[in-house]
N, C-alpha and C. Protein backbone atom coordinates (compact mmCIF):
# COMPACT_ATOMS: atom_id res chain seq x y z
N UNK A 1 16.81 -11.21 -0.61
CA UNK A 1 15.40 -11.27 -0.98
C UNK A 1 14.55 -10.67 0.13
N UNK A 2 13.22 -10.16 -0.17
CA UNK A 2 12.70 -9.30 0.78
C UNK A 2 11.01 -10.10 0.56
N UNK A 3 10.78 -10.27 1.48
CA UNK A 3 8.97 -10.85 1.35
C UNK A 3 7.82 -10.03 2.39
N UNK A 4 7.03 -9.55 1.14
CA UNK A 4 5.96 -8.88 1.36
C UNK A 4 4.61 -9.54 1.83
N UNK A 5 3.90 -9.43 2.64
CA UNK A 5 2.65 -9.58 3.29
C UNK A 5 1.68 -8.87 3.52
N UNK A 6 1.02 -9.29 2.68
CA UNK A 6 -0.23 -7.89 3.08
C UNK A 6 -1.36 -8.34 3.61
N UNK A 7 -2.15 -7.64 4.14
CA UNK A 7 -3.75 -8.29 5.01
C UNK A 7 -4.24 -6.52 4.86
N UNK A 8 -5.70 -7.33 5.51
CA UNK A 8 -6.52 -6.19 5.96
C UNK A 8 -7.47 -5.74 4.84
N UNK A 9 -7.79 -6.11 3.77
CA UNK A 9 -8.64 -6.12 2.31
C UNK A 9 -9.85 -6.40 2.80
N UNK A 10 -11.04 -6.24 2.29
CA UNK A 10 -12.27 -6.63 2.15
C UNK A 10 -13.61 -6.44 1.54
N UNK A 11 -14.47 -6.32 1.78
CA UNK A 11 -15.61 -5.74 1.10
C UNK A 11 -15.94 -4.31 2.16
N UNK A 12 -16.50 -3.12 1.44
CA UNK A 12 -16.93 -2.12 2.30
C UNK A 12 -17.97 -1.49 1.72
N UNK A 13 -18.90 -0.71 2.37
CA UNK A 13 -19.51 -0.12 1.63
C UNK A 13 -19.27 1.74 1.34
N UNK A 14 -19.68 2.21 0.61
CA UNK A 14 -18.80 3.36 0.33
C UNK A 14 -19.15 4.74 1.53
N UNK A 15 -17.79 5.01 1.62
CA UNK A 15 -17.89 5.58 2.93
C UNK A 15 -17.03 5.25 3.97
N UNK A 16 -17.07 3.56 3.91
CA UNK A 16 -16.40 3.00 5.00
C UNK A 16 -14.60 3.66 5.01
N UNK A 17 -14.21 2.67 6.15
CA UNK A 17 -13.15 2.42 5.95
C UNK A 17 -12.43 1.19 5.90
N UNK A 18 -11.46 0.98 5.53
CA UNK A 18 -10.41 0.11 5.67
C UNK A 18 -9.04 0.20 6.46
N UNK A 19 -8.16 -0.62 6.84
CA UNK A 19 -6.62 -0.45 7.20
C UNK A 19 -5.78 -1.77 6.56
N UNK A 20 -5.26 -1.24 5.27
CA UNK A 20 -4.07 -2.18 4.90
C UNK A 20 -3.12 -2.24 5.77
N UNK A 21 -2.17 -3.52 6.04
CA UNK A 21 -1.00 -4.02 6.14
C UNK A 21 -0.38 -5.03 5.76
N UNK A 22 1.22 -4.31 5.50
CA UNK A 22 1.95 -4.70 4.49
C UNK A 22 3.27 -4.90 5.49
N UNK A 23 3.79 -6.66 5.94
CA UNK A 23 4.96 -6.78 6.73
C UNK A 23 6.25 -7.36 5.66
N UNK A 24 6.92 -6.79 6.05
CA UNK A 24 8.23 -6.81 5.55
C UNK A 24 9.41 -7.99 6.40
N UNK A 25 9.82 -9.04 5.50
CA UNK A 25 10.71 -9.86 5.57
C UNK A 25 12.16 -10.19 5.26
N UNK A 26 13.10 -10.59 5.82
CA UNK A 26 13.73 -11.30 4.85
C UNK A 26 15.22 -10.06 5.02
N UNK A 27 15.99 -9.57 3.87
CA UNK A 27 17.23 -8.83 3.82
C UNK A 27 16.86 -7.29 3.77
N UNK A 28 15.94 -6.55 5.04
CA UNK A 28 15.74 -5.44 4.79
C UNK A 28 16.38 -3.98 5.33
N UNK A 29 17.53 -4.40 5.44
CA UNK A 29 18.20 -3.11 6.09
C UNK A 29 18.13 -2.01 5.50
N UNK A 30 18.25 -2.33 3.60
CA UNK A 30 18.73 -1.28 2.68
C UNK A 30 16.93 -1.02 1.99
N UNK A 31 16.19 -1.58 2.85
CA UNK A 31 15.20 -0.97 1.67
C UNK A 31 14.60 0.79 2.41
N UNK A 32 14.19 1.31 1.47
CA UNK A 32 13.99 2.75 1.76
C UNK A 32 12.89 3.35 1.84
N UNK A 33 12.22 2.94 0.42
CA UNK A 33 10.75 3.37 0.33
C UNK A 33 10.01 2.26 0.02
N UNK A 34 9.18 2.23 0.87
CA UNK A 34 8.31 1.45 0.82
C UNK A 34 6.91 2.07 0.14
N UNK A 35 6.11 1.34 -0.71
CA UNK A 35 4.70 2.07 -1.11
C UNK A 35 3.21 1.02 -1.37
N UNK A 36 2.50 1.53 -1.55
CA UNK A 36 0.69 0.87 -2.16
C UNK A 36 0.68 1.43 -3.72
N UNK A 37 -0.06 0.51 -4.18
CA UNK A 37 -0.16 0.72 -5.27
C UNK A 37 -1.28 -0.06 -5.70
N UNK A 38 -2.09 -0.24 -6.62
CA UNK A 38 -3.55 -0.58 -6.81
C UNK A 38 -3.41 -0.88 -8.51
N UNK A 39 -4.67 -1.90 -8.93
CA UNK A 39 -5.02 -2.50 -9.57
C UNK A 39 -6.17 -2.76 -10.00
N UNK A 40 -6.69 -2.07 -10.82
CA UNK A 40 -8.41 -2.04 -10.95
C UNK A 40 -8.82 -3.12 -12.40
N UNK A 41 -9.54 -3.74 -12.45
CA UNK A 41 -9.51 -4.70 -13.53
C UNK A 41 -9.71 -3.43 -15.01
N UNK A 42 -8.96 -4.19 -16.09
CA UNK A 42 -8.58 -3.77 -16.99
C UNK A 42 -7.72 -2.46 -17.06
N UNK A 43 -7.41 -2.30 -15.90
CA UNK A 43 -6.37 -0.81 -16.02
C UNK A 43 -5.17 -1.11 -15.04
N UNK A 44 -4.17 -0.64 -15.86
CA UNK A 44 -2.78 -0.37 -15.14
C UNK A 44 -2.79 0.29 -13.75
N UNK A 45 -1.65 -0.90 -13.31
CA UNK A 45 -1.61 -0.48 -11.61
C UNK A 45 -0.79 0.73 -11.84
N UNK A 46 -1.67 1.54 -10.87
CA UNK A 46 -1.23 2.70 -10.34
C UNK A 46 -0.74 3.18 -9.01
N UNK A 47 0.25 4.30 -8.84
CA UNK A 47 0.35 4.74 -7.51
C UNK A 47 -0.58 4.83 -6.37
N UNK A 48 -0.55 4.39 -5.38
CA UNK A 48 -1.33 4.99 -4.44
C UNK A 48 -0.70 5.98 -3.57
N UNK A 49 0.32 5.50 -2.99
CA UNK A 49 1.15 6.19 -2.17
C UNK A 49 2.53 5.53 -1.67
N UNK A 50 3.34 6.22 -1.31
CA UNK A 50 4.60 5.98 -1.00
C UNK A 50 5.39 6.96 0.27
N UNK A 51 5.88 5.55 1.40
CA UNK A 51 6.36 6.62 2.39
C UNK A 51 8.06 6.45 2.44
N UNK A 52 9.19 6.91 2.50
CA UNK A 52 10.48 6.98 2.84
C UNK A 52 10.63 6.33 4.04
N UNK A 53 11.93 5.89 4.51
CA UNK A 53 12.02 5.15 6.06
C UNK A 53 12.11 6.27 6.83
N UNK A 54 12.26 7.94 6.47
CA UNK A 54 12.37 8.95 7.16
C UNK A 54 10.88 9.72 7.55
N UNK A 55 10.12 9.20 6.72
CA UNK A 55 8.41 9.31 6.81
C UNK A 55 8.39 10.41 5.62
N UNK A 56 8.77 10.81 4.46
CA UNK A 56 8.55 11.28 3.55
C UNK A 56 7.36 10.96 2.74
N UNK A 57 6.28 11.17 2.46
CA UNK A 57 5.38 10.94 1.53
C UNK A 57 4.67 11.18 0.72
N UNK A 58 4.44 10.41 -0.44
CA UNK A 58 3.66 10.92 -1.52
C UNK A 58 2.46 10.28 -1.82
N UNK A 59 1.15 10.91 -2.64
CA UNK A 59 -0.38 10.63 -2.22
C UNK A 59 -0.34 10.96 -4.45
N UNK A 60 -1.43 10.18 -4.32
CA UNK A 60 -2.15 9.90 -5.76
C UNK A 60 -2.71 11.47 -5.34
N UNK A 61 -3.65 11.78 -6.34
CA UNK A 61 -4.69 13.09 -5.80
C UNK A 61 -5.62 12.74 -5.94
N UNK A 62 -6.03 11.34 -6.45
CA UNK A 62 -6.99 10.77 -6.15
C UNK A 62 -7.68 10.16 -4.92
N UNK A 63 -6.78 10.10 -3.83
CA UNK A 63 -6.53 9.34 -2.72
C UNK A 63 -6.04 10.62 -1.70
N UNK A 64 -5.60 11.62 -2.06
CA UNK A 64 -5.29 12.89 -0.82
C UNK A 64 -6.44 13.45 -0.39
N UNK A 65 -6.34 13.35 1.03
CA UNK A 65 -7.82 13.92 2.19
C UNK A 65 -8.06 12.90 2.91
N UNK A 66 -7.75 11.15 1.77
CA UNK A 66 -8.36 10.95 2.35
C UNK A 66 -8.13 8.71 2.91
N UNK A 67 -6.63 8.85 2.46
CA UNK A 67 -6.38 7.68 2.49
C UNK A 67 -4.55 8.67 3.36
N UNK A 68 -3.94 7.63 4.23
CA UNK A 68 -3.00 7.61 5.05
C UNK A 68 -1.91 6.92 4.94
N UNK A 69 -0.63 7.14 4.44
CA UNK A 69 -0.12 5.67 4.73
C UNK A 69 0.83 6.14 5.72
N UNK A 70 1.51 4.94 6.58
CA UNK A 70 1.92 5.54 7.63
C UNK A 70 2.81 4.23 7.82
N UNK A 71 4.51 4.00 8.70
CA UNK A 71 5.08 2.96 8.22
C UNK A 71 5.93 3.08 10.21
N UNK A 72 5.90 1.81 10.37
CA UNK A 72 6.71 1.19 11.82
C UNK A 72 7.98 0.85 11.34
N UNK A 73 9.04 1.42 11.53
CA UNK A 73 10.42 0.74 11.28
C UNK A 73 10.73 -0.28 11.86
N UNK A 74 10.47 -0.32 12.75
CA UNK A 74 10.80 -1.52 13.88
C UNK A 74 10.20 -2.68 13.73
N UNK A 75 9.24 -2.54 13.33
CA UNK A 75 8.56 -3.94 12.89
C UNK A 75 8.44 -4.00 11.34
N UNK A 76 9.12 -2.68 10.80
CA UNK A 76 9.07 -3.34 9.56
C UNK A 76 7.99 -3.46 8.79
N UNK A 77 6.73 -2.42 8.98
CA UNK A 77 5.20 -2.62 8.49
C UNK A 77 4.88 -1.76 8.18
N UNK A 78 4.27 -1.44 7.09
CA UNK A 78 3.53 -0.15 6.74
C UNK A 78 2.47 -0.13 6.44
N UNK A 79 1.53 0.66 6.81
CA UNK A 79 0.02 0.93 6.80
C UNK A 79 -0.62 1.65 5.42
N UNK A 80 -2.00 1.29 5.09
CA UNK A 80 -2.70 2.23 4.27
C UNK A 80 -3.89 2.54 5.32
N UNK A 81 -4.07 3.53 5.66
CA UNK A 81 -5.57 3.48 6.53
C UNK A 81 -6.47 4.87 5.66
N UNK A 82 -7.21 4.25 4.98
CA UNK A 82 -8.43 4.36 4.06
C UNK A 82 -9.55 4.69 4.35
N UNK A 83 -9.90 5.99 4.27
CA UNK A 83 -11.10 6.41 4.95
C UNK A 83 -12.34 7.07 3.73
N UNK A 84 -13.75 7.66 4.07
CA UNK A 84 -14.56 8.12 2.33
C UNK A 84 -14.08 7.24 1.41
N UNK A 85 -14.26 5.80 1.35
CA UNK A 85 -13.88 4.67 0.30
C UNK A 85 -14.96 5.25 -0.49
N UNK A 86 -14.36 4.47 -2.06
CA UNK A 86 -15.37 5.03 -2.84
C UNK A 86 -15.44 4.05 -3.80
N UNK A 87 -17.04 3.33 -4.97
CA UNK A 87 -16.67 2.31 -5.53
C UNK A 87 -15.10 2.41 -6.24
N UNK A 88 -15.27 3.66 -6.75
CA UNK A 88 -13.66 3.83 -7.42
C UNK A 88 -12.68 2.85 -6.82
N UNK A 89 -12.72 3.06 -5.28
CA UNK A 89 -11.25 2.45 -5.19
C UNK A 89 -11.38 0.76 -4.98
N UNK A 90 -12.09 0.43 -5.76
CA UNK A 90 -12.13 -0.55 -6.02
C UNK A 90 -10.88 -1.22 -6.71
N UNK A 91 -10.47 -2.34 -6.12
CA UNK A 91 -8.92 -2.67 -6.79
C UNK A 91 -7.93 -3.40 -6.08
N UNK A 92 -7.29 -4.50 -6.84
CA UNK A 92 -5.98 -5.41 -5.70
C UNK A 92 -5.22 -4.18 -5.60
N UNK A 93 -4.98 -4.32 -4.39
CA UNK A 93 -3.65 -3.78 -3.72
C UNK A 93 -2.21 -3.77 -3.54
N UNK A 94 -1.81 -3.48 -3.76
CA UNK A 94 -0.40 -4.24 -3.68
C UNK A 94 0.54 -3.32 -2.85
N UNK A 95 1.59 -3.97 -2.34
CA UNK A 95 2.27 -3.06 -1.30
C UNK A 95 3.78 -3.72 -1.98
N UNK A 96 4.39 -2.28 -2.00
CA UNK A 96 5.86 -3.03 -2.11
C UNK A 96 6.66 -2.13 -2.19
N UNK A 97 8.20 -2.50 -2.04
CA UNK A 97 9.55 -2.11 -1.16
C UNK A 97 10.47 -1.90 -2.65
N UNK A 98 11.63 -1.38 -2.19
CA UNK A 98 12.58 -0.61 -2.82
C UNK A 98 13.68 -0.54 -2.31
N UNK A 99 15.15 -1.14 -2.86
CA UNK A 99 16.52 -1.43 -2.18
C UNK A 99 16.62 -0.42 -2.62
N UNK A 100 17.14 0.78 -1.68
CA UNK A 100 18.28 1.71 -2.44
C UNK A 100 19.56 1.39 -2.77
N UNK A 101 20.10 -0.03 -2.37
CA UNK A 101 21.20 -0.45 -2.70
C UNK A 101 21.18 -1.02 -4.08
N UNK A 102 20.34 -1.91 -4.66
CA UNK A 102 20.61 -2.57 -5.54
C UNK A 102 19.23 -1.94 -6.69
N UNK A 103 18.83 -1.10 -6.25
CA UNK A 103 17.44 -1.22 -7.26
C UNK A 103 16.49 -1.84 -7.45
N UNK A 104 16.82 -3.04 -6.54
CA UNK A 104 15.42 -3.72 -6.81
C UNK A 104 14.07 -3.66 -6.22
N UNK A 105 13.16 -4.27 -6.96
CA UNK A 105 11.42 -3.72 -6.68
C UNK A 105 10.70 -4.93 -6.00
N UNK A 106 10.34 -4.51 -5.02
CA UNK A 106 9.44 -6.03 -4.31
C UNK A 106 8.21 -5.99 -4.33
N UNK A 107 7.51 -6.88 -4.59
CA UNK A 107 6.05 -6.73 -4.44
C UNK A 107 5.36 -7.73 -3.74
N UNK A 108 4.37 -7.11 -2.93
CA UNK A 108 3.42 -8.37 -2.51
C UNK A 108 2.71 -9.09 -3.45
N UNK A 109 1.60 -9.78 -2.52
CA UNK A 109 0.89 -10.78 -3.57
C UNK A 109 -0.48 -10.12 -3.62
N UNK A 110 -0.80 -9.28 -2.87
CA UNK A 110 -2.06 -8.18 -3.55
C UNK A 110 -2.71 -8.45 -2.39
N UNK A 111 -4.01 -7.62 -2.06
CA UNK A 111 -5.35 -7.85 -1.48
C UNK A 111 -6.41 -7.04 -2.11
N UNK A 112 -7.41 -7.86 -1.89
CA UNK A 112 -8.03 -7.20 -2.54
C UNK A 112 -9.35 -6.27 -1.65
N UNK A 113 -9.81 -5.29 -2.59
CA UNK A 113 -10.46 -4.34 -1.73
C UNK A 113 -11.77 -3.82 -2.66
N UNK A 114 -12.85 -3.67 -1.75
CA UNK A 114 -13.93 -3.95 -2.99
C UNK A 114 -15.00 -2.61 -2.24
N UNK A 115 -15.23 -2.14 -3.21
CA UNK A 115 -16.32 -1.29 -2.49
C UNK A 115 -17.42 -0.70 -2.74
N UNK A 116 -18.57 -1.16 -2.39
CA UNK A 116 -19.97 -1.39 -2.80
C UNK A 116 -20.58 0.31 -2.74
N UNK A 117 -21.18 0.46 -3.61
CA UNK A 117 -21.88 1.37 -3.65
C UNK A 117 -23.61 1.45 -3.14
């Protein structure tokens, strides 16, 4: 089992920034990719981004220019650092992991991120 933690959510106003983090627990030798992913009320969570344990990554194009994610092996943590917020990205957050061994999908318990226009 693998347990996700996330912090760093809040209110901003648009423009601002933010820095998610997302710590990783528990049986993680085999997990690989780790990613963000978002939740806007009444719409399906979507990609945000996703980094490889080799630093491979992929960006929404909604979110390229101008959101980062960036990941510590060693501690096991990976970052969103969020910059030109926009009400858009208004939305729980969610951060979560990927066994390349077994397939399975981990997820945090969300944060949420709000952003005032």
């Amino acid at each position: 089992q693998v347990q996700l933690v996330e912090s760093g959510g809040g209110l901003v106003q648009a423009g601002g920034s933010l820095r998610l983090s997302c710590a990783a627990s528990g049986i993680i030798f085999s997990i690989n990719v780790m990613g963000w992913y978002r939740q806007a009320p009444g719409k399906q969570r979507e990609l945000v981004a996703t980094i490889t344990v080799g630093g491979s990554t992929n960006y929404a194009d909604s979110v390229k220019g101008r959101f980062t994610i960036a990941r510590d092996n060693a501690k096991n943590t990976v970052f969103l650092q969020m910059n030109s917020l926009k009400p858009e990205d208004t939305a729980v957050y969610y951060c979560d992991a990927r066994d390349r061994l077994t397939g399975a999908v981990y997820w945090g318990q969300g944060t949420q991120v709000t952003v005032s226009s």
